[in-house]
C-alpha atoms as a PDB file:
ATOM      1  CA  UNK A   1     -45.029 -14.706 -28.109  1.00  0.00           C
ATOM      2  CA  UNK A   2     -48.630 -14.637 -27.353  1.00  0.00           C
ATOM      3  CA  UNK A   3     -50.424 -11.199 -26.969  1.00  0.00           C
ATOM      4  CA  UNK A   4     -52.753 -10.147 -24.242  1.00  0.00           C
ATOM      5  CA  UNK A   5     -56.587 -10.150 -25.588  1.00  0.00           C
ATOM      6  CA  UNK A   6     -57.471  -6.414 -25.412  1.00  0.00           C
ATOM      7  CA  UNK A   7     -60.693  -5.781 -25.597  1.00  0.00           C
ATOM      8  CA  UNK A   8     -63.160  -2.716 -25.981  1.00  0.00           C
ATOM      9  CA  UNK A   9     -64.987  -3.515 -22.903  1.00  0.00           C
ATOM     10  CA  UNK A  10     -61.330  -2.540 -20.713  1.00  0.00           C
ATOM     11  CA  UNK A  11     -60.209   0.001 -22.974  1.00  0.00           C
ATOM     12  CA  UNK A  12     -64.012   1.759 -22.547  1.00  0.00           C
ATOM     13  CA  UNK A  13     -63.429   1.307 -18.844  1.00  0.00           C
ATOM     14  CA  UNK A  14     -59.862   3.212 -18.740  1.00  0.00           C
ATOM     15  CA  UNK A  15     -61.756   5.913 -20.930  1.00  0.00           C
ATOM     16  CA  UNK A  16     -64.637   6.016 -18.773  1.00  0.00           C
ATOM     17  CA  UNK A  17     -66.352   5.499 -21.907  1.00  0.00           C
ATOM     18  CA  UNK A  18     -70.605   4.167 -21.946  1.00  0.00           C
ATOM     19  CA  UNK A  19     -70.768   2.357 -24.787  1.00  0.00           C
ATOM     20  CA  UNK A  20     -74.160   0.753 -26.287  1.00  0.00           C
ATOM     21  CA  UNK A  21     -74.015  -2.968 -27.739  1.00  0.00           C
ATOM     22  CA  UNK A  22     -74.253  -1.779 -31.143  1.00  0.00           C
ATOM     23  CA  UNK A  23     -70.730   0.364 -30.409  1.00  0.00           C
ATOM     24  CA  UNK A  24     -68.846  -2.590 -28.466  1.00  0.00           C
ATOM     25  CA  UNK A  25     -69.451  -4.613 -31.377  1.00  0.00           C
ATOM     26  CA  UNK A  26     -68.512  -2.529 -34.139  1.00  0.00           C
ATOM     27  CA  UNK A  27     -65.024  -0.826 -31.833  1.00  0.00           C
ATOM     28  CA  UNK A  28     -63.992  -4.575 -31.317  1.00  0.00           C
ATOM     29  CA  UNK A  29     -63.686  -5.332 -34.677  1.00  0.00           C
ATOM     30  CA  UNK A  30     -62.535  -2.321 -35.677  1.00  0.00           C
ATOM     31  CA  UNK A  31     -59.697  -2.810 -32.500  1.00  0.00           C
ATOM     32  CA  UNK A  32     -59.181  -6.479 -33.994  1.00  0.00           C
ATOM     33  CA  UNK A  33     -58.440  -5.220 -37.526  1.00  0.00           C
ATOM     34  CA  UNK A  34     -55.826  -2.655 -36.319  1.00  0.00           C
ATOM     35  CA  UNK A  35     -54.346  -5.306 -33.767  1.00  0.00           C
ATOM     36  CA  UNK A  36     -54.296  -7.874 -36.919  1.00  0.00           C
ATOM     37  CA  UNK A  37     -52.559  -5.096 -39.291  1.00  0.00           C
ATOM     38  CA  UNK A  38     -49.857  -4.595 -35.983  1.00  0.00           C
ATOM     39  CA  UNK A  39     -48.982  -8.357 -35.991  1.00  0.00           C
ATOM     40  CA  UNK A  40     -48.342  -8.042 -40.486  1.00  0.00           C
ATOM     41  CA  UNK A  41     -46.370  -5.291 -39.590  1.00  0.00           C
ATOM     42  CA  UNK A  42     -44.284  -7.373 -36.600  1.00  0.00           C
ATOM     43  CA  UNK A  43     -43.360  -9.635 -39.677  1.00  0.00           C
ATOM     44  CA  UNK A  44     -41.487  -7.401 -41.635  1.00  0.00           C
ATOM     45  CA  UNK A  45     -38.131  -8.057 -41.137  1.00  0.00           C
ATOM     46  CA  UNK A  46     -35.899  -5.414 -40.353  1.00  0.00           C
ATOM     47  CA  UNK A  47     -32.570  -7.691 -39.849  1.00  0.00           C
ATOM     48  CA  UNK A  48     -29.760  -4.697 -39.923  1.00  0.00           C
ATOM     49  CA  UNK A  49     -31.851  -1.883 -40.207  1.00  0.00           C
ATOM     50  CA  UNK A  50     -31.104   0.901 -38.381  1.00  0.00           C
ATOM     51  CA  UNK A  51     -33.727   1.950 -35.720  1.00  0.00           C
ATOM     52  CA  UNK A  52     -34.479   5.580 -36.545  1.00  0.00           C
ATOM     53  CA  UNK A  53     -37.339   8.559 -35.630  1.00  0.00           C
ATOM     54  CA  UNK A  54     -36.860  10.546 -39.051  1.00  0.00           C
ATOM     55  CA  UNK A  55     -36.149   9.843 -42.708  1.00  0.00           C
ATOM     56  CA  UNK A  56     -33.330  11.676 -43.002  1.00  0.00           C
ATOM     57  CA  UNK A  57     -30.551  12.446 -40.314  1.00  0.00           C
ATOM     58  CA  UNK A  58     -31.208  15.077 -38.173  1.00  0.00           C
ATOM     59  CA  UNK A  59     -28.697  17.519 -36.519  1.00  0.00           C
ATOM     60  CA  UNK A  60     -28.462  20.800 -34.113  1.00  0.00           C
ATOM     61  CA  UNK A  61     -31.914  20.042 -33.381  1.00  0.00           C
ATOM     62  CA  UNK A  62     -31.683  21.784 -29.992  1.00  0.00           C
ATOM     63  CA  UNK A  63     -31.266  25.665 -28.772  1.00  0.00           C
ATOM     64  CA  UNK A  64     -29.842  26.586 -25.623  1.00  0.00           C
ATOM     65  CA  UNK A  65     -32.339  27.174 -23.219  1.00  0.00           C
ATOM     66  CA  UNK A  66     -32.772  30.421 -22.562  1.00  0.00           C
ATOM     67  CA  UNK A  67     -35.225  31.916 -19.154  1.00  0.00           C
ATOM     68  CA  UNK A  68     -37.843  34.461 -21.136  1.00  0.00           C
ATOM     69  CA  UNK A  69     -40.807  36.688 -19.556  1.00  0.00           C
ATOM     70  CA  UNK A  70     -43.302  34.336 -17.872  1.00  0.00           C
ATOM     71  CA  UNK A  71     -46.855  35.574 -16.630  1.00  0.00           C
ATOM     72  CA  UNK A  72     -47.673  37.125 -13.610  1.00  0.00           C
ATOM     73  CA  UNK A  73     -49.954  35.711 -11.248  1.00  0.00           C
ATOM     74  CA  UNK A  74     -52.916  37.553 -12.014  1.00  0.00           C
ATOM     75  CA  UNK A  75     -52.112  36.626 -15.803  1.00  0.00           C
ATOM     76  CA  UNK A  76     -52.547  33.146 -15.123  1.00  0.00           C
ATOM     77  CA  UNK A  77     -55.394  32.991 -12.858  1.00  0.00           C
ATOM     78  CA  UNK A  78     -57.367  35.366 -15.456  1.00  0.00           C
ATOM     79  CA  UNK A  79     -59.371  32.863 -16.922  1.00  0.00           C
ATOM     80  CA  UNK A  80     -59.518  29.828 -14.410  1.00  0.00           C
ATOM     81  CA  UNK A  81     -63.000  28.961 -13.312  1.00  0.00           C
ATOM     82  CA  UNK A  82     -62.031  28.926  -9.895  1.00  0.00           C
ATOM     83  CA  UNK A  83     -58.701  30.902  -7.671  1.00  0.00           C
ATOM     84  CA  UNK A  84     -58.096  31.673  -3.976  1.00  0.00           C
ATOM     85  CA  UNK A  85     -54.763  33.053  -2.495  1.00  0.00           C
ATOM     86  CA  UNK A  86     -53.197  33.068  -5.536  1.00  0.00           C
ATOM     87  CA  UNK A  87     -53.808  29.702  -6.127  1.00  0.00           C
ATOM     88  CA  UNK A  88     -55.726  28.009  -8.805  1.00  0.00           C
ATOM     89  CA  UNK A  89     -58.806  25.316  -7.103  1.00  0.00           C
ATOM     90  CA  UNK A  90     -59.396  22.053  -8.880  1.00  0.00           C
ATOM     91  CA  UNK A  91     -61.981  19.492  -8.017  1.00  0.00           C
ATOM     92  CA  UNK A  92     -60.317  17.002  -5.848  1.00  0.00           C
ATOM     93  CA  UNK A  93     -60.370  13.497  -8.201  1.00  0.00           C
ATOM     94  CA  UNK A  94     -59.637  10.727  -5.812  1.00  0.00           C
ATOM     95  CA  UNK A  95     -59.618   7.341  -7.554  1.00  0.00           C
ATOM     96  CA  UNK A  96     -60.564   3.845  -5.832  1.00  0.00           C
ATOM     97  CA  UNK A  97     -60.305   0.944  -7.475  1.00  0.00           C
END
């Protein structure tokens, strides 16, 4: 299967990144190299292996959940830079493609 070509020019774009010539250059091979070590890893075969998230087997990871004291209102609107009615005001971030 053939990969999508990813390149530092998009990824700098979904960052809103500004990135001088110099940069692009160096982040795109530095992007190929880790893209290249991906594709030795994707060869590693793994036939009957178990998929797994830790080393060893992990049990009773979770605790009932139980409601604690939360903050008040004026709690958490003490430090935003902005609040009106109780309520905290954001910049409005519309995006347009």
């Amino acid at each position: 299967m053939e990969q999508p070509q990813i390149s530092v020019e998009d990824v700098a774009r979904l960052a809103r990144l500004e990135l001088e010539p110099d940069e692009r250059v160096r982040f795109q091979e530095q992007l190929d190299q880790i893209l290249a070590y991906f594709d030795r890893i994707r060869q590693v075969p793994v036939d009957g292996v178990e998929p797994t998230a830790h080393t060893q087997p992990v049990y009773n990871v979770f605790r009932e959940d139980e409601p604690g004291p939360g903050l008040s209102s004026e709690e958490a609107l003490g430090n935003a830079p902005q609040a009106a009615d109780g309520l905290f005001i954001v910049p409005r971030i519309v995006e347009t493609s």
